[in-house]
N, C-alpha and C. Protein backbone atom coordinates (compact mmCIF):
# COMPACT_ATOMS: atom_id res chain seq x y z
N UNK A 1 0.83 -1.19 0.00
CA UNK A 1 0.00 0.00 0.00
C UNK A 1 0.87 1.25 0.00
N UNK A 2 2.12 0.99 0.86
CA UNK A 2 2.76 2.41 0.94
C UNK A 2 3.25 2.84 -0.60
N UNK A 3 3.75 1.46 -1.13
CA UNK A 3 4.45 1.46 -1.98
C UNK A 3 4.13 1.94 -3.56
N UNK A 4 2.55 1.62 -3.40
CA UNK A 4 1.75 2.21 -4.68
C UNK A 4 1.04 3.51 -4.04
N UNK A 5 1.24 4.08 -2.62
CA UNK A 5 0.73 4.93 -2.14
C UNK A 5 -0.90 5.23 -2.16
N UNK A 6 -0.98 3.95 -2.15
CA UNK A 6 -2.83 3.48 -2.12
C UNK A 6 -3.17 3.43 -0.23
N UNK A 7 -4.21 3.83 0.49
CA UNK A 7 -4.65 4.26 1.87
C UNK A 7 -6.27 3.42 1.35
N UNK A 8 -5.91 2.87 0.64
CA UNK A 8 -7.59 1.70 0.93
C UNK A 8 -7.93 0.59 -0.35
N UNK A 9 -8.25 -0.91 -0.08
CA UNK A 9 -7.95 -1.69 -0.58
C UNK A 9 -9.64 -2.68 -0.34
N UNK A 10 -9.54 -3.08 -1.80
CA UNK A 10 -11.08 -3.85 -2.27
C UNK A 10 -10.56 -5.18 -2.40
N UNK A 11 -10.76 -6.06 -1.24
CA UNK A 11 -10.48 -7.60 -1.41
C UNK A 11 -11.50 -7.65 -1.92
N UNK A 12 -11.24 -8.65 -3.35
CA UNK A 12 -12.24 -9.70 -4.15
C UNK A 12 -11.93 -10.97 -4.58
N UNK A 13 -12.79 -11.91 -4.55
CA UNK A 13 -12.68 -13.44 -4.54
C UNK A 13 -13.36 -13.92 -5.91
N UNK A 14 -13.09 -14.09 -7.01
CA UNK A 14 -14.38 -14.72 -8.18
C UNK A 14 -14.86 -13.24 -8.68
N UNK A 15 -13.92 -11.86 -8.23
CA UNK A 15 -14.81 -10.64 -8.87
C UNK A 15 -15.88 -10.02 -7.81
N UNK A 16 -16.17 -10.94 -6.95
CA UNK A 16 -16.66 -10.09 -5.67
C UNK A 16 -16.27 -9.82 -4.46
N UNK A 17 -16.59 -8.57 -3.51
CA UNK A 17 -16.02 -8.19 -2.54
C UNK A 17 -16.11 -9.01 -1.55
N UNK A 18 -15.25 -9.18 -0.86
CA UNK A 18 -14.95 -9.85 0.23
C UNK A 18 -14.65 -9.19 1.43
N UNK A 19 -14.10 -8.61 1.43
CA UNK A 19 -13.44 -7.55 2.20
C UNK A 19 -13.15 -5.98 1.96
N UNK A 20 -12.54 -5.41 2.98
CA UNK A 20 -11.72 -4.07 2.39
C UNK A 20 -10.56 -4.25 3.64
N UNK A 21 -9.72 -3.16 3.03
CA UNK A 21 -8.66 -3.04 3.90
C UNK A 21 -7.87 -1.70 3.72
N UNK A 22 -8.03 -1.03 5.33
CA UNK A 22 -7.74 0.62 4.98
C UNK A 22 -6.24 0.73 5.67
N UNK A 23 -5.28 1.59 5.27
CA UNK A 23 -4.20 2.21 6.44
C UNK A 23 -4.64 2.02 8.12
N UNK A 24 -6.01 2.51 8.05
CA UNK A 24 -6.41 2.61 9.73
C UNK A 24 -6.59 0.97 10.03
N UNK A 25 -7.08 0.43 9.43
CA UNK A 25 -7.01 -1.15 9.99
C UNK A 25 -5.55 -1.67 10.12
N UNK A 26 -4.74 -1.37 9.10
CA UNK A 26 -3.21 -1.62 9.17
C UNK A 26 -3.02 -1.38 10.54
N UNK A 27 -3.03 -0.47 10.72
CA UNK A 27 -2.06 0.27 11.88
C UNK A 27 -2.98 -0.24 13.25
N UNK A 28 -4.11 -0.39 13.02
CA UNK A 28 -5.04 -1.02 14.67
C UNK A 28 -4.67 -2.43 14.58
N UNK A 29 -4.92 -3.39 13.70
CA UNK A 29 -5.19 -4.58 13.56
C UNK A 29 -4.25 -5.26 13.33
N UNK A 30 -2.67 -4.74 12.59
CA UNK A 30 -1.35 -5.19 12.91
C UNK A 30 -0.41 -4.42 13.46
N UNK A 31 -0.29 -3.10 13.82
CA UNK A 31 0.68 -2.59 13.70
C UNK A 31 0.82 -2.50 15.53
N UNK A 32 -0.64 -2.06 15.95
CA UNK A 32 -0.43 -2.04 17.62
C UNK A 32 -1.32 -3.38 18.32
N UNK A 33 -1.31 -4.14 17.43
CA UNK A 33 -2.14 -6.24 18.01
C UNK A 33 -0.54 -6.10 17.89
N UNK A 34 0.66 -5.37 17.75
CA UNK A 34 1.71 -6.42 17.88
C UNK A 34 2.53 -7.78 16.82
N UNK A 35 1.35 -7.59 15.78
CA UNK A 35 1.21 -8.57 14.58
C UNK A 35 2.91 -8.81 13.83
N UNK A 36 3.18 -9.43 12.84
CA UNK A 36 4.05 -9.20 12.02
C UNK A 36 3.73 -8.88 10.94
N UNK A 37 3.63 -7.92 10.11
CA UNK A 37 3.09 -7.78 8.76
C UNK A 37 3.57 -8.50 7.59
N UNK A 38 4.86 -9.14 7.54
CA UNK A 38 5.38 -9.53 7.14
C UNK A 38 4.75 -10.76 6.60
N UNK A 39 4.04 -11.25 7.81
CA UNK A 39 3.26 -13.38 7.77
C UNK A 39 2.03 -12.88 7.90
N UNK A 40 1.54 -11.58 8.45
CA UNK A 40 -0.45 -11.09 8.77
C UNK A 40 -1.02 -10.96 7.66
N UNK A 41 -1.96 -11.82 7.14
CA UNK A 41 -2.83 -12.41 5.75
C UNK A 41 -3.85 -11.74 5.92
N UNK A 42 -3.94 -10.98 4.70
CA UNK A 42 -5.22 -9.70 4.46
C UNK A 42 -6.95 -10.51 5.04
N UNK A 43 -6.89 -11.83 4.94
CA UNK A 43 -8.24 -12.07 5.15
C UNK A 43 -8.05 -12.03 7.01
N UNK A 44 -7.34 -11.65 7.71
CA UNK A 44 -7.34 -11.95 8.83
C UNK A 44 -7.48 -10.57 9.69
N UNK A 45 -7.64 -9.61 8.64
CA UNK A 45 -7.22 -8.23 9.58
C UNK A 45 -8.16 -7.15 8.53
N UNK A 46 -8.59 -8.03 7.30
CA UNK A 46 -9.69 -7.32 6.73
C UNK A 46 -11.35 -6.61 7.22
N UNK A 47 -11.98 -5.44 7.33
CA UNK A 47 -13.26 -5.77 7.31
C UNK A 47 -14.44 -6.64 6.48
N UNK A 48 -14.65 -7.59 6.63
CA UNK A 48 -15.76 -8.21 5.89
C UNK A 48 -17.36 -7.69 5.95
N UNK A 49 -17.72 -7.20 6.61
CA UNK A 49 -18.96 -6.36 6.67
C UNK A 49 -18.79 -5.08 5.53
N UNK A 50 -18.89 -5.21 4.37
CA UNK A 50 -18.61 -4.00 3.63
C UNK A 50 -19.60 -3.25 2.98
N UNK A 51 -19.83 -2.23 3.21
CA UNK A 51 -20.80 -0.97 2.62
C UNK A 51 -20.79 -0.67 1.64
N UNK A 52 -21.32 -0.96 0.93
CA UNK A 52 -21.48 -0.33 -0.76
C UNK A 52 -22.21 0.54 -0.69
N UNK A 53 -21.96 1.20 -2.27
CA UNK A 53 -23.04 2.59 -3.25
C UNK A 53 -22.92 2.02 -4.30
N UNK A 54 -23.82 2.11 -5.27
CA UNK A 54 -24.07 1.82 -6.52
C UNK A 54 -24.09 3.46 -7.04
N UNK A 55 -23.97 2.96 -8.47
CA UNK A 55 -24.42 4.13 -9.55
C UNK A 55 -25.23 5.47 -9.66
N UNK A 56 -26.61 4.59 -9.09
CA UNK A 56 -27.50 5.41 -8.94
C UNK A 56 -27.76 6.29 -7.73
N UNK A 57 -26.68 6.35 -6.72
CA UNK A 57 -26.53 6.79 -5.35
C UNK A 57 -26.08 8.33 -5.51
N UNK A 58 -27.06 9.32 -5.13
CA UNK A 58 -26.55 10.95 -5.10
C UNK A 58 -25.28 10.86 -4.13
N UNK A 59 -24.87 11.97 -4.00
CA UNK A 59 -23.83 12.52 -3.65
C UNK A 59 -24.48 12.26 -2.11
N UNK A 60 -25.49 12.88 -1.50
CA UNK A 60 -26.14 13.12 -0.08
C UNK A 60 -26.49 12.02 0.16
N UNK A 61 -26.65 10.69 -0.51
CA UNK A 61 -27.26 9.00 -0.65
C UNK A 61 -25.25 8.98 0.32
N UNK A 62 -24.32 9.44 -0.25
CA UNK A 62 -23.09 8.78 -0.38
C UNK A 62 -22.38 9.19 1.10
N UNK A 63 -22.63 10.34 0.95
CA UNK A 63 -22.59 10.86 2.39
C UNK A 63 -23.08 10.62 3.83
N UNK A 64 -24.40 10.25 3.45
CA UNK A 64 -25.14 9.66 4.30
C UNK A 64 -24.81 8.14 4.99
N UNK A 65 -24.49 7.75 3.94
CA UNK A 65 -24.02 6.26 4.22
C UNK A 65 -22.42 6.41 5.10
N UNK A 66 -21.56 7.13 4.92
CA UNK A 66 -20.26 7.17 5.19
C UNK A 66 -20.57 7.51 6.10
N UNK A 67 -20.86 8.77 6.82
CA UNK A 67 -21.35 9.27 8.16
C UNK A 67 -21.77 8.17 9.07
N UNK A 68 -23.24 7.36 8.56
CA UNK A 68 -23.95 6.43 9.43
C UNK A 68 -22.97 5.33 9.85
N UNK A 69 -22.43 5.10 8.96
CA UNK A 69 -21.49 3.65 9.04
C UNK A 69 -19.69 4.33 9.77
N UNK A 70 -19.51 5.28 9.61
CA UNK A 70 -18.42 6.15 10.11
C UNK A 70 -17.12 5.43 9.56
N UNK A 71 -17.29 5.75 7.97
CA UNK A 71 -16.19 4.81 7.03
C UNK A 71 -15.44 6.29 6.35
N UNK A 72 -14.77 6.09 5.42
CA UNK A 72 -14.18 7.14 4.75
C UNK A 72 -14.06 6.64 3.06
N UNK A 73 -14.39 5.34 2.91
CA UNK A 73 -14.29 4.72 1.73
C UNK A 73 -15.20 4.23 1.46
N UNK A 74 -16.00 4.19 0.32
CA UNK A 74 -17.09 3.61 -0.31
C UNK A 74 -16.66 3.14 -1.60
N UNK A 75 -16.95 1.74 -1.56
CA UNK A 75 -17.12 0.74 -2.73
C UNK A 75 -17.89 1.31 -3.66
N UNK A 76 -17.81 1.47 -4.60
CA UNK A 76 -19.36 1.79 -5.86
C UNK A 76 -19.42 0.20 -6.88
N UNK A 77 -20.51 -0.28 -6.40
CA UNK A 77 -20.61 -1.69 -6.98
C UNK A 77 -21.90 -1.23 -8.44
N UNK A 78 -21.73 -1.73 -9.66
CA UNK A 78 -22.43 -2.45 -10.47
C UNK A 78 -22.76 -3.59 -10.66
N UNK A 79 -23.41 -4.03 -10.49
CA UNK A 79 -24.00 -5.20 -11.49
C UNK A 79 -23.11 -6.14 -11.00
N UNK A 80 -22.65 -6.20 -9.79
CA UNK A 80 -22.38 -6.98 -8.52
C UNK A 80 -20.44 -7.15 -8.64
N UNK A 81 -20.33 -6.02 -9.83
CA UNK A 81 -18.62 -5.82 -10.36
C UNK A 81 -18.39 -4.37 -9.40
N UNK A 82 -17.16 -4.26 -8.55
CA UNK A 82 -16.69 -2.78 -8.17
C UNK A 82 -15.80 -2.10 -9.46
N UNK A 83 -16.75 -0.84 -9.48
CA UNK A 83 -16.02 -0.20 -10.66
C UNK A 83 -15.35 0.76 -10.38
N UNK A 84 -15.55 1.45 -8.52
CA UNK A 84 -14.60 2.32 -8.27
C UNK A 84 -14.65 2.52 -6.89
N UNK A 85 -14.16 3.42 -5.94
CA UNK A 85 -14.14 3.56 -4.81
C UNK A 85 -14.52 5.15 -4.75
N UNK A 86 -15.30 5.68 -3.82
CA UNK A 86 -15.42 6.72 -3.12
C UNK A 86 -14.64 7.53 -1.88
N UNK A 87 -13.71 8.15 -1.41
CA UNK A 87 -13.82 8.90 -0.55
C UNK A 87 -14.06 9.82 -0.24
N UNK A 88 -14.31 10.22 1.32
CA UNK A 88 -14.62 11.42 1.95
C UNK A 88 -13.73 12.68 1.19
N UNK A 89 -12.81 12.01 0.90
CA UNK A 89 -12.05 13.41 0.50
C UNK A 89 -12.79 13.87 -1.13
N UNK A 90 -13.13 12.28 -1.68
CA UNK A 90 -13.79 12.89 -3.11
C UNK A 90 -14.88 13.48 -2.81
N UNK A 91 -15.82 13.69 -2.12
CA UNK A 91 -17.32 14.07 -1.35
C UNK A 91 -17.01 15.84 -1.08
N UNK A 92 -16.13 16.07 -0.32
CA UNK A 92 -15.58 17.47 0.02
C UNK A 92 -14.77 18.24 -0.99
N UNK A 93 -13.95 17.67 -1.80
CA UNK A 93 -14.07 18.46 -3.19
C UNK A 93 -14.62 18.89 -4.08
N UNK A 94 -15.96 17.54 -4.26
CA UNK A 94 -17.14 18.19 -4.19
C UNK A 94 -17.97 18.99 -3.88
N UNK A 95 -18.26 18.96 -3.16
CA UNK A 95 -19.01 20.33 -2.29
C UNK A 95 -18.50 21.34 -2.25
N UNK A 96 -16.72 21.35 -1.94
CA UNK A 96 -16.09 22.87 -2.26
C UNK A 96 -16.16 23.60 -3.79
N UNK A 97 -16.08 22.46 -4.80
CA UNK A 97 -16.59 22.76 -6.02
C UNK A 97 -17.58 23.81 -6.41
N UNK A 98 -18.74 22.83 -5.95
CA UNK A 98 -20.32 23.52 -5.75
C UNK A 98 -20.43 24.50 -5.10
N UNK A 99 -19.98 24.67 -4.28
CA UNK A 99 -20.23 25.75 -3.43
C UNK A 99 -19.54 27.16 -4.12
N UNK A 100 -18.37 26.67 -4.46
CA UNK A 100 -17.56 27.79 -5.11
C UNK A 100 -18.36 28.07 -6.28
N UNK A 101 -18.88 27.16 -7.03
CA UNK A 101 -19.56 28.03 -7.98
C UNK A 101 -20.94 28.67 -8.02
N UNK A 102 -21.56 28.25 -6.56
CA UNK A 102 -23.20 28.99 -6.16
C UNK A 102 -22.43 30.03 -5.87
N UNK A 103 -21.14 30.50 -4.97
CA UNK A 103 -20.74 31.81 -4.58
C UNK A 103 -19.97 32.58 -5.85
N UNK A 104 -19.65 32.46 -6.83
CA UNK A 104 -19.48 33.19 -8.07
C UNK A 104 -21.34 33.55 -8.83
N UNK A 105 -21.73 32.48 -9.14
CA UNK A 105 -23.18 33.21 -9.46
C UNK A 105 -23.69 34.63 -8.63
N UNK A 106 -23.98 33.94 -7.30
CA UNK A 106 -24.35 34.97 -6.18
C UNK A 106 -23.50 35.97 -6.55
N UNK A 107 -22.53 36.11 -6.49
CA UNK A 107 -21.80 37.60 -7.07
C UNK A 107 -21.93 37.87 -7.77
N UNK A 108 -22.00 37.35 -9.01
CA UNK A 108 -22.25 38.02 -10.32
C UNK A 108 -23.41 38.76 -10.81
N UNK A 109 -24.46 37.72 -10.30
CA UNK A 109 -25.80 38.45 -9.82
C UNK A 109 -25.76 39.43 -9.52
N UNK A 110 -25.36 39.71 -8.02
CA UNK A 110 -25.52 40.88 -7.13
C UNK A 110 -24.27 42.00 -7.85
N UNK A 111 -23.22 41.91 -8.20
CA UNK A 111 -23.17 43.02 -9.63
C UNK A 111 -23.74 43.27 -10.57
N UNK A 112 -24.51 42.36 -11.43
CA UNK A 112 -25.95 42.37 -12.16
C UNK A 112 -27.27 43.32 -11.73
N UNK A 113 -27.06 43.20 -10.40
CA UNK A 113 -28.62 43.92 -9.71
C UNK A 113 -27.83 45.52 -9.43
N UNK A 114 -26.57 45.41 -8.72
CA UNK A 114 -25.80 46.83 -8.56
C UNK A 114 -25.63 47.46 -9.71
N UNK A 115 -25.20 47.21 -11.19
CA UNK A 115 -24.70 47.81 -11.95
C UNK A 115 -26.92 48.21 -12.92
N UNK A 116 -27.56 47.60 -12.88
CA UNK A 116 -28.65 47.51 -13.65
C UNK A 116 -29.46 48.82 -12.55
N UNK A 117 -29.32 48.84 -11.24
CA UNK A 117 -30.18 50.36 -10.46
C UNK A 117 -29.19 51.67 -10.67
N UNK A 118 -27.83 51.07 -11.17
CA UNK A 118 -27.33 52.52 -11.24
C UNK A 118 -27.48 53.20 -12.18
């Protein structure tokens, strides 16, 4: 993980998820259990309870789910294939996006309304 500088990982078996496996499990589940990482086998320190989003999942669907479940990574499954992963950090670039561009309208506007009474 360090090495491809990847911080979250989609175990699959036959093409389906099995697991995941984040930096934060690294570091709880081998690094302070004392483990050896060296011989510690991903199915042993993986989460298997895993949260998906599909396709058709809004942005606030995606959010919602990460919050409730208090994850930072979301699977996006099709048609029972993962075609990509979500994070919190992609969610908040988002929104800073959006936001940045409702606050350029709003200005432009409101020079629109200033320059049109003068």
């Amino acid at each position: 993980m360090a090495e491809k500088n990847i911080g979250f990982l989609v175990v699959l078996e036959n093409g389906k998820i099995v697991g995941v496996l984040s930096e934060r499990d690294c570091i709880r589940r081998v690094v302070l259990a004392r483990k050896y990482p060296e011989v510690t086998l991903v199915m042993d320190v993986m989460v298997r309870d895993v949260v998906t989003t599909n396709l058709e999942s809004t942005f606030a669907d995606c959010l919602r789910l990460m919050h409730t479940h208090g994850i930072r990574h979301l699977p996006v499954v099709d048609n029972e294939k993962t075609v990509g992963v979500i994070s919190v950090r992609d969610l908040l670039r988002e929104a800073v996006e959006h936001h940045t561009k409702v606050i350029s309208e709003l200005e432009r506007e409101r020079m629109t309304m200033l320059t049109s009474t003068a």
